[in-house]
Each structure stands twice: as C-alpha cells, then as structure tokens.
Protein backbone atom coordinates (compact mmCIF):
# COMPACT_ATOMS: atom_id res chain seq x y z
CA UNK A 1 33.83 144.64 -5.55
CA UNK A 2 30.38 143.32 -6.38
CA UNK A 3 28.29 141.53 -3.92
CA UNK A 4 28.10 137.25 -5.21
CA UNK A 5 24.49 136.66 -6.33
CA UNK A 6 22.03 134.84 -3.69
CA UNK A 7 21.99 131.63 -5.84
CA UNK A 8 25.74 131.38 -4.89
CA UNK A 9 25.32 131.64 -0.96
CA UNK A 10 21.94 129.10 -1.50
CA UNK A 11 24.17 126.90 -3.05
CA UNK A 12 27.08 127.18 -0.38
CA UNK A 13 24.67 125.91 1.82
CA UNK A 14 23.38 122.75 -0.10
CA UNK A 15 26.42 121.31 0.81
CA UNK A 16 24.37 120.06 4.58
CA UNK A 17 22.06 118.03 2.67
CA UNK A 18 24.71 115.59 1.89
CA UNK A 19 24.43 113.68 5.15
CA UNK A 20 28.02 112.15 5.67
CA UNK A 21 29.46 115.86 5.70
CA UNK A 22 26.37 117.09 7.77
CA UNK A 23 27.44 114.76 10.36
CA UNK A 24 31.47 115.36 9.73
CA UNK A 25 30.21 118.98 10.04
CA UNK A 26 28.74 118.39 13.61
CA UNK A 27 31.79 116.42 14.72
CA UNK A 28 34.26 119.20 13.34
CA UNK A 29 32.42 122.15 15.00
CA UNK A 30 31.96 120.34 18.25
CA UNK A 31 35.84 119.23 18.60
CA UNK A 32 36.29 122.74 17.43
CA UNK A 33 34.55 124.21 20.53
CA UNK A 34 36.16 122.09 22.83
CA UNK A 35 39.57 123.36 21.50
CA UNK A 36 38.87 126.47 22.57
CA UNK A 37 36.98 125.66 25.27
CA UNK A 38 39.40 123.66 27.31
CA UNK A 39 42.46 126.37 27.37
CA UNK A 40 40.77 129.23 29.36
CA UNK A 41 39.06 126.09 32.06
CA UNK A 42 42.65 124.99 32.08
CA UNK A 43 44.25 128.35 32.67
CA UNK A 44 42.31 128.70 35.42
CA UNK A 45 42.16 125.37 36.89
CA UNK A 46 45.89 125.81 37.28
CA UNK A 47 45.69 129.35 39.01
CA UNK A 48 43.56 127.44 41.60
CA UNK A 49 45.91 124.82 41.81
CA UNK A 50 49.30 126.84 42.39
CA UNK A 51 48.98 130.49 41.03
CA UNK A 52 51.66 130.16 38.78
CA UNK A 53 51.76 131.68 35.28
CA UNK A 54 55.06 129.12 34.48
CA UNK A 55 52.83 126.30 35.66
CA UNK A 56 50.01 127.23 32.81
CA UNK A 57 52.55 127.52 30.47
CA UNK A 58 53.98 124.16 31.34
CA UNK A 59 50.71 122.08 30.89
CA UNK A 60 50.00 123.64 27.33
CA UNK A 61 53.12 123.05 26.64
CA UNK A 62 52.37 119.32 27.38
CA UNK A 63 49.55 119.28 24.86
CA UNK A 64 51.85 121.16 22.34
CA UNK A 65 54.98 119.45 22.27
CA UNK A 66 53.43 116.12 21.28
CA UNK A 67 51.17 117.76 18.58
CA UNK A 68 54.25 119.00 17.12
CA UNK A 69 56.37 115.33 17.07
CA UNK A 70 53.60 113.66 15.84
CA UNK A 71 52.09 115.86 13.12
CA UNK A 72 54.24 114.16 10.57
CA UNK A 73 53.35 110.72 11.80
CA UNK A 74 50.06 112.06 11.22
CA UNK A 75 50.43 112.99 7.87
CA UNK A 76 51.34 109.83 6.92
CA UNK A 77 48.98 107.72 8.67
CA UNK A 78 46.33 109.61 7.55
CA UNK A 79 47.43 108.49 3.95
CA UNK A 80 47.66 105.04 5.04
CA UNK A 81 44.83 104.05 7.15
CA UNK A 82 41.07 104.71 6.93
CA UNK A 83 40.69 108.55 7.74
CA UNK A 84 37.52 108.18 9.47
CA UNK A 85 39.30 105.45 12.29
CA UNK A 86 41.95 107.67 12.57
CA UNK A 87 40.18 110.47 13.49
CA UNK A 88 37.44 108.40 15.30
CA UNK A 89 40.01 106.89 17.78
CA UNK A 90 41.74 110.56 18.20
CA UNK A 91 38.45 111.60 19.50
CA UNK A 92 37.61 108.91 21.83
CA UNK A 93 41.12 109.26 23.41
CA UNK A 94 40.79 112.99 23.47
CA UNK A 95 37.32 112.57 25.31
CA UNK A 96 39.19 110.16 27.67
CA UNK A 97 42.36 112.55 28.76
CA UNK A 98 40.12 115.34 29.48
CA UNK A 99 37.51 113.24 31.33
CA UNK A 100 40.21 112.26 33.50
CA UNK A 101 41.54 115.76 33.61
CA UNK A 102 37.95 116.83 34.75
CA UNK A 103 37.90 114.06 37.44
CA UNK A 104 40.95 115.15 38.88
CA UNK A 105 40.24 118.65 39.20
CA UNK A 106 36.96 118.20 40.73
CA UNK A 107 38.45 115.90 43.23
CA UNK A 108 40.56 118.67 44.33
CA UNK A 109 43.38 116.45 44.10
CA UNK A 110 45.28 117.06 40.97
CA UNK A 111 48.50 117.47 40.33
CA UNK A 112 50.38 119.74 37.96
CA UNK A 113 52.30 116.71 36.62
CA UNK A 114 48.86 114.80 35.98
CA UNK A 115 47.84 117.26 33.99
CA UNK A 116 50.76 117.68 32.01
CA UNK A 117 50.51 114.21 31.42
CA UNK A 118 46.97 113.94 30.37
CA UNK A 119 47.29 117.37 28.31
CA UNK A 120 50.08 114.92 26.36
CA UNK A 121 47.68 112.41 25.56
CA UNK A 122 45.63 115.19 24.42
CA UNK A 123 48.51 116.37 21.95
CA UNK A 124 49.14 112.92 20.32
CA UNK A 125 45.56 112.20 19.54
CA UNK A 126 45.25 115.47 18.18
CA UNK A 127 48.41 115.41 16.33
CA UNK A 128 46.83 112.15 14.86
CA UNK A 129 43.63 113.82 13.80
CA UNK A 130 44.29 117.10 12.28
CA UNK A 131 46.00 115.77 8.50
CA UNK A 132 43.20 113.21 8.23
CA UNK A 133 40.43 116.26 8.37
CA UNK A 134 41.34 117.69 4.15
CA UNK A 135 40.86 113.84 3.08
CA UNK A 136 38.23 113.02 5.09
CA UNK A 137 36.75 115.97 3.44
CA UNK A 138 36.89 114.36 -0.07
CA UNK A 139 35.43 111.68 1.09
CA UNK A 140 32.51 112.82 2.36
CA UNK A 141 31.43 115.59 -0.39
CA UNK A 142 31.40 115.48 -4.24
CA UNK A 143 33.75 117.65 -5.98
CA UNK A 144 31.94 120.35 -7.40
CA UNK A 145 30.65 121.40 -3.23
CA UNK A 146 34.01 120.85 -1.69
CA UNK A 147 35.06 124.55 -1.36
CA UNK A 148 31.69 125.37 -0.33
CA UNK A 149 32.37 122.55 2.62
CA UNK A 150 35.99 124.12 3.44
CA UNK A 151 34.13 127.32 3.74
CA UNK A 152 31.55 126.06 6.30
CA UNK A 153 34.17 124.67 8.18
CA UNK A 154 36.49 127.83 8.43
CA UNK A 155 33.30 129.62 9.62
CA UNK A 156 32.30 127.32 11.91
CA UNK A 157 36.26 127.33 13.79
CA UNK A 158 36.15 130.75 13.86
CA UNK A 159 32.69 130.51 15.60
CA UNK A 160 33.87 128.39 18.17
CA UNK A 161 36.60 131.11 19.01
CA UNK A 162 33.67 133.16 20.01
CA UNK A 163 31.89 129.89 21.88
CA UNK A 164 34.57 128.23 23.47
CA UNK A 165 35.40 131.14 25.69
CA UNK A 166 32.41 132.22 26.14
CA UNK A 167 31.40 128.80 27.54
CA UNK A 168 34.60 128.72 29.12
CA UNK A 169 33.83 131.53 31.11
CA UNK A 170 30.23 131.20 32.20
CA UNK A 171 31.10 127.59 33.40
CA UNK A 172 34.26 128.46 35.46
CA UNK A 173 32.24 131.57 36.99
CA UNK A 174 28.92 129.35 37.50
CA UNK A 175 30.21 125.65 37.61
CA UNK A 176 33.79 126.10 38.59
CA UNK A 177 36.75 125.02 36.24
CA UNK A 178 36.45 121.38 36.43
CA UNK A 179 32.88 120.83 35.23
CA UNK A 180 33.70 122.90 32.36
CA UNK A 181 36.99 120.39 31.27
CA UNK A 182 33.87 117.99 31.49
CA UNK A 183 32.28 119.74 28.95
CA UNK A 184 35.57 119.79 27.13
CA UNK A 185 35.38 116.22 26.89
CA UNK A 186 31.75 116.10 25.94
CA UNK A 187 32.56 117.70 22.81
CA UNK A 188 34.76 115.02 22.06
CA UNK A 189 32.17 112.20 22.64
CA UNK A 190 29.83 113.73 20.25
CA UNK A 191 32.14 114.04 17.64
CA UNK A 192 33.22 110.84 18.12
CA UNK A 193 29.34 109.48 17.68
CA UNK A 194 29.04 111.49 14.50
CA UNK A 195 32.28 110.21 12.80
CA UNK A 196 30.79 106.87 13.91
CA UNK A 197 27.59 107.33 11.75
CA UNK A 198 29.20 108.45 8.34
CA UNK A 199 28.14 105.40 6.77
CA UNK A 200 31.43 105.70 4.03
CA UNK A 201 31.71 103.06 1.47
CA UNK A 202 34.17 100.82 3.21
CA UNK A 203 36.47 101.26 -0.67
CA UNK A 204 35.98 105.20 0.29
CA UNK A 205 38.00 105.00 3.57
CA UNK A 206 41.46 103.35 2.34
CA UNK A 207 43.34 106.18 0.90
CA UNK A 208 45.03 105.21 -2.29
CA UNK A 209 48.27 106.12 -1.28
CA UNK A 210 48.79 103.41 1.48
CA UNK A 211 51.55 101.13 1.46
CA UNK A 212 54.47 103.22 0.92
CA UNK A 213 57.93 103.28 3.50
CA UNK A 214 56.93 105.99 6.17
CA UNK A 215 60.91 107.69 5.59
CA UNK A 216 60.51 107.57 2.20
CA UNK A 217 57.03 109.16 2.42
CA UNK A 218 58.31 112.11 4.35
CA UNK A 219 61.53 112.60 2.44
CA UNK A 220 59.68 113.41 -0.98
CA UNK A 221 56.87 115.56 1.06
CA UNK A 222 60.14 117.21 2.45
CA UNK A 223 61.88 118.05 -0.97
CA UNK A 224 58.56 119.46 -2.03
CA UNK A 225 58.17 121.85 1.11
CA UNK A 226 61.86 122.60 1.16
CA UNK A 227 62.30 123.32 -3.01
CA UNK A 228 59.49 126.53 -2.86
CA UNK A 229 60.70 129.22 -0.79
CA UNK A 230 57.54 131.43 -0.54
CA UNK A 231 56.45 127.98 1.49
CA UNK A 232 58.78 127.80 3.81
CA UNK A 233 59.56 131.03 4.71
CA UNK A 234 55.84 131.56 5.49
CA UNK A 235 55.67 128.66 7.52
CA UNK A 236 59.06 129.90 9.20
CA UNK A 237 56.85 133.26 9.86
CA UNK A 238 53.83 131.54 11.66
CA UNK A 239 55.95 128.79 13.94
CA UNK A 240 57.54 132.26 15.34
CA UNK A 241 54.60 134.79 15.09
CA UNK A 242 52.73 131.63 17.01
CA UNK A 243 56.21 131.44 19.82
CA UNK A 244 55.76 134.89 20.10
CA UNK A 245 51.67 135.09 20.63
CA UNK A 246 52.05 132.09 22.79
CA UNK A 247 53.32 135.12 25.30
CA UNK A 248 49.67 136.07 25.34
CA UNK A 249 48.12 133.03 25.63
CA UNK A 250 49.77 132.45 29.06
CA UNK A 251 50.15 135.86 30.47
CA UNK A 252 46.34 137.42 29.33
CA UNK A 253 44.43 135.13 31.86
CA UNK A 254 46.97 136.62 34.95
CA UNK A 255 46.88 140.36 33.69
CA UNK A 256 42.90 139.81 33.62
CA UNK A 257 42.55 138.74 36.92
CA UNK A 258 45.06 140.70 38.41
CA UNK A 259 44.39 143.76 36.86
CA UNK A 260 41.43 143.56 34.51
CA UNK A 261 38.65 143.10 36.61
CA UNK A 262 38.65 139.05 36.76
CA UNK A 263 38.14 135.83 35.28
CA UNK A 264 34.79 137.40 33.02
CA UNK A 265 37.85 140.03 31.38
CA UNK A 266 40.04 137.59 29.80
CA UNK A 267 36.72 135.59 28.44
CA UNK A 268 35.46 138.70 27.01
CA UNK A 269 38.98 139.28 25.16
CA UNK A 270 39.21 135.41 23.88
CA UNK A 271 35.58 135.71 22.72
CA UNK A 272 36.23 139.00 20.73
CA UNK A 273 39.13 137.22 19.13
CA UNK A 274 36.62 134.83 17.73
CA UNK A 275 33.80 137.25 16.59
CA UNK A 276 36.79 138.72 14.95
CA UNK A 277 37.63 135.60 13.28
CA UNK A 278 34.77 134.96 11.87
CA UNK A 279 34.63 138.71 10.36
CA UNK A 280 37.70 137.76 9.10
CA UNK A 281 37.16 134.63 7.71
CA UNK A 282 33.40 135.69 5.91
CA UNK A 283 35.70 138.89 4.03
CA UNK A 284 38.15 136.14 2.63
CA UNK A 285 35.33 133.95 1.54
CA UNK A 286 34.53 136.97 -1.23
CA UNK A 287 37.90 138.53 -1.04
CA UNK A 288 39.01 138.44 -4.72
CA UNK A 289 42.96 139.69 -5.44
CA UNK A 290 45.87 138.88 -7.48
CA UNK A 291 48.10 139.20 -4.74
CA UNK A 292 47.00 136.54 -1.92
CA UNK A 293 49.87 136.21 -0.17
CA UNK A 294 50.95 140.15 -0.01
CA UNK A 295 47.54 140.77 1.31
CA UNK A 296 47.62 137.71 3.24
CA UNK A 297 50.56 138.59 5.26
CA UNK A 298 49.46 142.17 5.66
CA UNK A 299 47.13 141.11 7.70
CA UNK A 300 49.21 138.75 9.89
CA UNK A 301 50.43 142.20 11.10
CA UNK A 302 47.35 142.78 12.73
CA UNK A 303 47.39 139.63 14.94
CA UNK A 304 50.43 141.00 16.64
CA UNK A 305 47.70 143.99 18.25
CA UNK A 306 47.00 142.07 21.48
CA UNK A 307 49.70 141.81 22.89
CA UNK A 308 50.74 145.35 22.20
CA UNK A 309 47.74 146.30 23.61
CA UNK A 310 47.24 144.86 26.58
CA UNK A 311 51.04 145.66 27.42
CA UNK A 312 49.32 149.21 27.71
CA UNK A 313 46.38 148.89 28.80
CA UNK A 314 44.40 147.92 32.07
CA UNK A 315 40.92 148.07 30.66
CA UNK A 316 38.91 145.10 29.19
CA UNK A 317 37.27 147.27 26.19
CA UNK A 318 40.64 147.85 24.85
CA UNK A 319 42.19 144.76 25.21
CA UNK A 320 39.04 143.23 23.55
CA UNK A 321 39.39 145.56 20.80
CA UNK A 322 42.59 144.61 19.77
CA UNK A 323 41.98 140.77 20.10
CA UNK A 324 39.02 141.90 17.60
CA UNK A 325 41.75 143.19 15.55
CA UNK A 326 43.45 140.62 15.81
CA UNK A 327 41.08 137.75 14.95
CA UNK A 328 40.46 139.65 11.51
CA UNK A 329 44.19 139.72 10.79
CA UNK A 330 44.85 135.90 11.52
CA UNK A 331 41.35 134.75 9.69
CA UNK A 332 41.99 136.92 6.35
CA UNK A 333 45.58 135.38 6.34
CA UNK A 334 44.53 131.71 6.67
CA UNK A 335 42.28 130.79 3.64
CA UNK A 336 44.64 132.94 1.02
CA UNK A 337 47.62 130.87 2.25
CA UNK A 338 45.53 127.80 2.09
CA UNK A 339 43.94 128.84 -1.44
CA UNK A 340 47.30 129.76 -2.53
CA UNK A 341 49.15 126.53 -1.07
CA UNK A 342 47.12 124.22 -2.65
CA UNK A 343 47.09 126.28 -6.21
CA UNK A 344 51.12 126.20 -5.92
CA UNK A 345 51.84 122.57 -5.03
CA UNK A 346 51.28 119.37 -6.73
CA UNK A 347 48.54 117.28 -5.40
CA UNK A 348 50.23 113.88 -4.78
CA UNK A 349 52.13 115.95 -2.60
CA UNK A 350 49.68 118.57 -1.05
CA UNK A 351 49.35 116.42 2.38
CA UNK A 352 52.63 115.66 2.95
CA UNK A 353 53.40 119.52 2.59
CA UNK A 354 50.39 120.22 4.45
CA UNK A 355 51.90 117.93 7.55
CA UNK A 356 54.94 120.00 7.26
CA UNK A 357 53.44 122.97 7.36
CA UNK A 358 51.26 121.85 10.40
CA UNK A 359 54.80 121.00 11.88
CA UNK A 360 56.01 123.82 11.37
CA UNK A 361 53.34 126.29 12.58
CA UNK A 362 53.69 124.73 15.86
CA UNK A 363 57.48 124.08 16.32
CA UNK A 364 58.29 126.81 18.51
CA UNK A 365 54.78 127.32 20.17
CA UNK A 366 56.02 124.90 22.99
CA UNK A 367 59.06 127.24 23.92
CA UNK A 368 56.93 130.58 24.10
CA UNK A 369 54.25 128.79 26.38
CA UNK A 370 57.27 127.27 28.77
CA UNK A 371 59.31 130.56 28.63
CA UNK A 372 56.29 133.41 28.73
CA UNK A 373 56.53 132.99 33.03
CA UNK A 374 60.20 132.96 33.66
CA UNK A 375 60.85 135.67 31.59
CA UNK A 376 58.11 138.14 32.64
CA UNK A 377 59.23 136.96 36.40
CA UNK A 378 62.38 138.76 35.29
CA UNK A 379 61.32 141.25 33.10
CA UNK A 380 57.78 142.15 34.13
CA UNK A 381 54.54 140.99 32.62
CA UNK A 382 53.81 143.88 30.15
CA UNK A 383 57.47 144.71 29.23
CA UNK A 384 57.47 140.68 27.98
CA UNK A 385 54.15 141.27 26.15
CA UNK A 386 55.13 144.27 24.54
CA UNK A 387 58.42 142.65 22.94
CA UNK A 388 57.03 139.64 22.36
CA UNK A 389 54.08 141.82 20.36
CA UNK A 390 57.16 143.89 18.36
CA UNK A 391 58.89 141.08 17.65
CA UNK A 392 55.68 139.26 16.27
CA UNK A 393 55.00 142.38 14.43
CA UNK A 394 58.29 142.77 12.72
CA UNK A 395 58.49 138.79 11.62
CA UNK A 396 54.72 139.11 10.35
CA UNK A 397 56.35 141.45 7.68
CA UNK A 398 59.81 139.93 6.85
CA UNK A 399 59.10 137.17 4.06
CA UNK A 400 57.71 140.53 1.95
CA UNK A 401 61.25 141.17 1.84
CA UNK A 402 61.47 137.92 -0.27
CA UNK A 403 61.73 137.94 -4.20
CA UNK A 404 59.87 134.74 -4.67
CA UNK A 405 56.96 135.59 -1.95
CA UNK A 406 56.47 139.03 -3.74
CA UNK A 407 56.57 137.52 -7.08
CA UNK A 408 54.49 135.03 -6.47
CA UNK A 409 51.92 136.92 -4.72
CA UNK A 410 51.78 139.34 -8.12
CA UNK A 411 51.81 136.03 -10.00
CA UNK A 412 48.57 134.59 -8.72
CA UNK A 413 45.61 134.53 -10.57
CA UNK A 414 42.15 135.41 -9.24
CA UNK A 415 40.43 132.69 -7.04
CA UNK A 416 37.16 131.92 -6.33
C-alpha cells in the first residue's frame, strides 16, 4: 500500500482556513472532550457518594436512556429547524445540567436521584445535537473539502478519548471530582460560543427538507433502514456489542480501585483506549479495500479485548494494553461503516437512516449500564466481565454469517 503524496495531507488540512468549520471544529472537539471527560468524574463522584457500582450504572443510565428516545426526534428536527440553533441550545443546556451537577457535588450534598436527573437533561440535549452535526457539516464546508472535514473530526474524537480521561483523572486526584464536572461543563460553554460565531447565511441554516409530518418522516427513513439487511443487522451488532461493553464501563473504575492500584489505573486504561483510537482511526483514513465491511467487522472483534482482559488480570499495563487494542478495533470499524453507509443508501434518506442507526447503537446500552452491578453482585465482578467480553466477541462476528453483509462487503468498490 503506497504512502498518499504530501500535497494530499497539505490539502486535508486547508480545510481550517475556512473559518465557519474552524470554529465548528473548536466547538466539536471541545464537546468531544467533555464527553469523555465527564464519565470517569462521574464514576467517581458516585463512589464517594455511596460506593455502589449499581448506583454508577444507574446515573449513566439516566443520560442514556433519553439519548436513545430522543435520537429519532433528533433526526427529524435536525431536518426541520436551523442546525446551528439546534445544536447551539443542546449545548447551552448541556453546560447547564452539568454546572448544576458540579454544584451539587461540591456542596457535598448531592443526591443519587439529582444526578440521575440532571444526567437526563444531559441525554435529551445530546440526543438533540448529535443528527444535526453531518448537516451542519455541509453547511459549513464546500464540497470538494468535506471528507477532509469528516476526517479532522474523527481524529479529533478519538483524541479526546485520550484527553478526557486523562483530564478526568488529574482533576479528580488534584481537584477532587466535582471541579472536574465543572470543567465538563466548560467544554460545553465554549462550544456553545463557537457555534454562536459561525456567521451562516441565514438561507444556509433552514434545511430544505422542513415541513414534512414528523410520522411520516420516520416511517420512510424506517422502510429504508429496515429494506437493507447488511444495515440492520450491523446496527443489531453494535446496540449489543455496546450492552455488552457497557459491563466495562461500570465495573473498570471499581476493579481499578479495588484492585488496580487506584483512581490513576482506570484513567490510564480509558486514556489508552483513546491513543488507540486515534491509531485506529489515522489507518482507516488510508485504509484502501474492497471489502469494508468484512474488514470492518473484523476489527469490532478486537473491542471485545478489555473486558476479557481485565477479567484476568490485576495489573494496569495489561488492562491498558487491551483497551489499546481495543480502541484500534472500534476506530478501524467506524469510518468503513460510515464510508460504506453512506455509499449504500440514498441521500434523501441518509439522515433519517443515520437517526436509526444512532437509535439503534444505543438501544440496549441503558440495560448493560443498569444490570452490570446486580449481576456481578451475584456472579462476581470478573466472571460478569469475562461473559459479557465472550458474548461481545461472538456477536462482533455473527452478521459475517450473513449472505448480503458478505456480498456486499466483496461488492464494494475502492474508497478514498
């Protein structure tokens, strides 16, 4: 595979002299970081609070749940209203829940229904946000740079894997958990400032769309999901592979500082996740294959090695490792499926499936993150882990047992 010529990565980069997408750029990466900023500070604000690995799981469930509901609302609205107020008022609500979150916990007076109540408001907003992001995207950058903008972006959220828990930790360990929820909901605020300051032709904000009945709307974006099986299926694969790695996401933080060395273990495991990411996402970027979505989902095998791991290990090297590992798996898989979603469905209907699809990755996230306590009460912490990682392992592989994913994957032609 030869290396893409300088002028190409120059040019990949001339996309931040176009000043509405420098400063959508800034507001993306900074909501970014406080995404994964604000899970860690939460995890252990609410080991402070009560100890309980159920309770954690309860309060991201809170912020899940809603971002699930909504999505398709989202979807919609984002085709109906001006992109940049929808995603402006997402942000100043977002910046307002966690505030409040931050006030609470430094007050020492919070409760665990408070925060499951501000993590919902969370959840709406950001249910309200994420579909507006693609169009917004148009908006802001001619044609010919817009995959070199999608590029920057997926770069910059797999950076902020690395950032967020990195910040995450250094401010619980130095600042204590509530000032760094404040700094959760600083991010916000400066996004918010820079959607502000786009400066969009006020024609350039309506999508075209608008006007249509809501049902209606998502009916036809259904029949388009539901007709293509290679879509579905997949999306099928990631709401479960995400139930399943949700078991992590609530257990890791207690394994670290019960058995790991501390709060600095599970920080150094989130934050090789991300500098996996991002070696994950730069191979995709000059990844060039006929099959996309055989390799793609290859790959999604790998993000089922944390879990495994750290059901066997009690050492933070190895358990960083494999999040490593896993970063690389889940980065590689997401821009083929998005390359090859958008080359395989229509584009008067490539939001609408995108909404479902959004949907549908998160579906059953909720009922990991509720679930990964009780059971592991029962069961044990790393007995849960390691099924939940053999079970994510096995259902990263199944749609290859699919006709129409195989087929299609051999049917693709090479992108750029």
């Amino acid at each position: 595979m030869s290396r893409p010529p300088r002028r190409s990565r120059r040019n990949a980069l001339g996309v931040l002299r176009v000043r509405s997408f420098r400063l959508f750029f800034i507001a993306q990466s900074s909501s970014s970081l406080g995404d994964f900023l604000v899970a860690p500070a939460l995890a252990f604000a609410v080991l402070d609070l009560t100890g309980s690995a159920a309770d954690i799981g309860l309060i991201l469930a809170a912020r899940t749940v809603p971002l699930t509901l909504f999505m398709l609302v989202g979807g919609v609205l984002a085709d109906r209203l001006p992109r940049q107020r929808v995603m402006l008022g997402s942000d100043l609500a977002r910046f307002c829940s966690q505030a409040v979150t931050a006030a609470l916990v430094l007050s020492g007076h919070a409760a665990v229904w408070q925060l499951m109540a501000l993590q919902a408001v969370h959840g709406t907003a950001s249910a309200l946000f994420m579909p507006a992001v693609t169009g917004l995207v148009q908006e802001c950058v001619p044609a010919p740079q817009r995959q070199s903008a999608n590029a920057l972006r997926s770069i910059s959220h797999s950076a902020a894997m690395i950032a967020g828990p990195l910040l995450a930790t250094l401010l619980v360990l130095t600042a204590g958990t509530g000032w760094a929820i404040a700094a959760d909901a600083a991010t916000f605020a400066v996004s918010a400032y820079c959607l502000a300051r786009l400066g969009l032709p006020r024609d350039a904000t309506v999508p075209a769309g608008r006007g249509g009945h809501m049902l209606t709307e998502l009916r036809e974006g259904w029949q388009e999901f539901s007709s293509r099986t290679w879509v579905w299926s997949i999306i099928t694969m990631a709401s479960l592979s995400n139930m399943l790695y949700a078991v992590f996401t609530v257990l890791g933080p207690v394994l670290s500082e019960r058995e790991l060395g501390g709060r600095g273990a599970w920080g150094a495991i989130l934050t090789a996740f991300g500098a996996g990411a991002v070696l994950g996402g730069t191979g995709a970027l000059w990844l060039r294959t006929r099959q996309p979505l055989r390799i793609g989902l290859l790959a999604t095998a790998l993000f089922a090695a944390p879990p495994l791991v750290l059901s066997q290990v009690s050492a933070t090297v190895p358990a960083a490792a494999a999040a490593f590992v896993g970063g690389v798996g889940l980065m590689l898989f997401n821009p083929l499926w998005e390359t090859t979603l958008q080359a395989g469905v229509p584009a008067s209907a490539l939001s609408r499936v995108s909404a479902y699809e959004w949907f549908g990755s998160y579906a059953a996230q909720p009922v990991g993150l509720m679930l990964a306590g009780p059971i592991a009460t029962q069961a044990g912490m790393r007995t849960t882990l390691l099924a939940a990682g053999l079970a994510q392992l096995v259902i990263s592989l199944a749609p290859l047992a699919l006709r129409d994913v195989r087929s299609h994957a051999v049917e693709r032609q090479d992108h750029t």
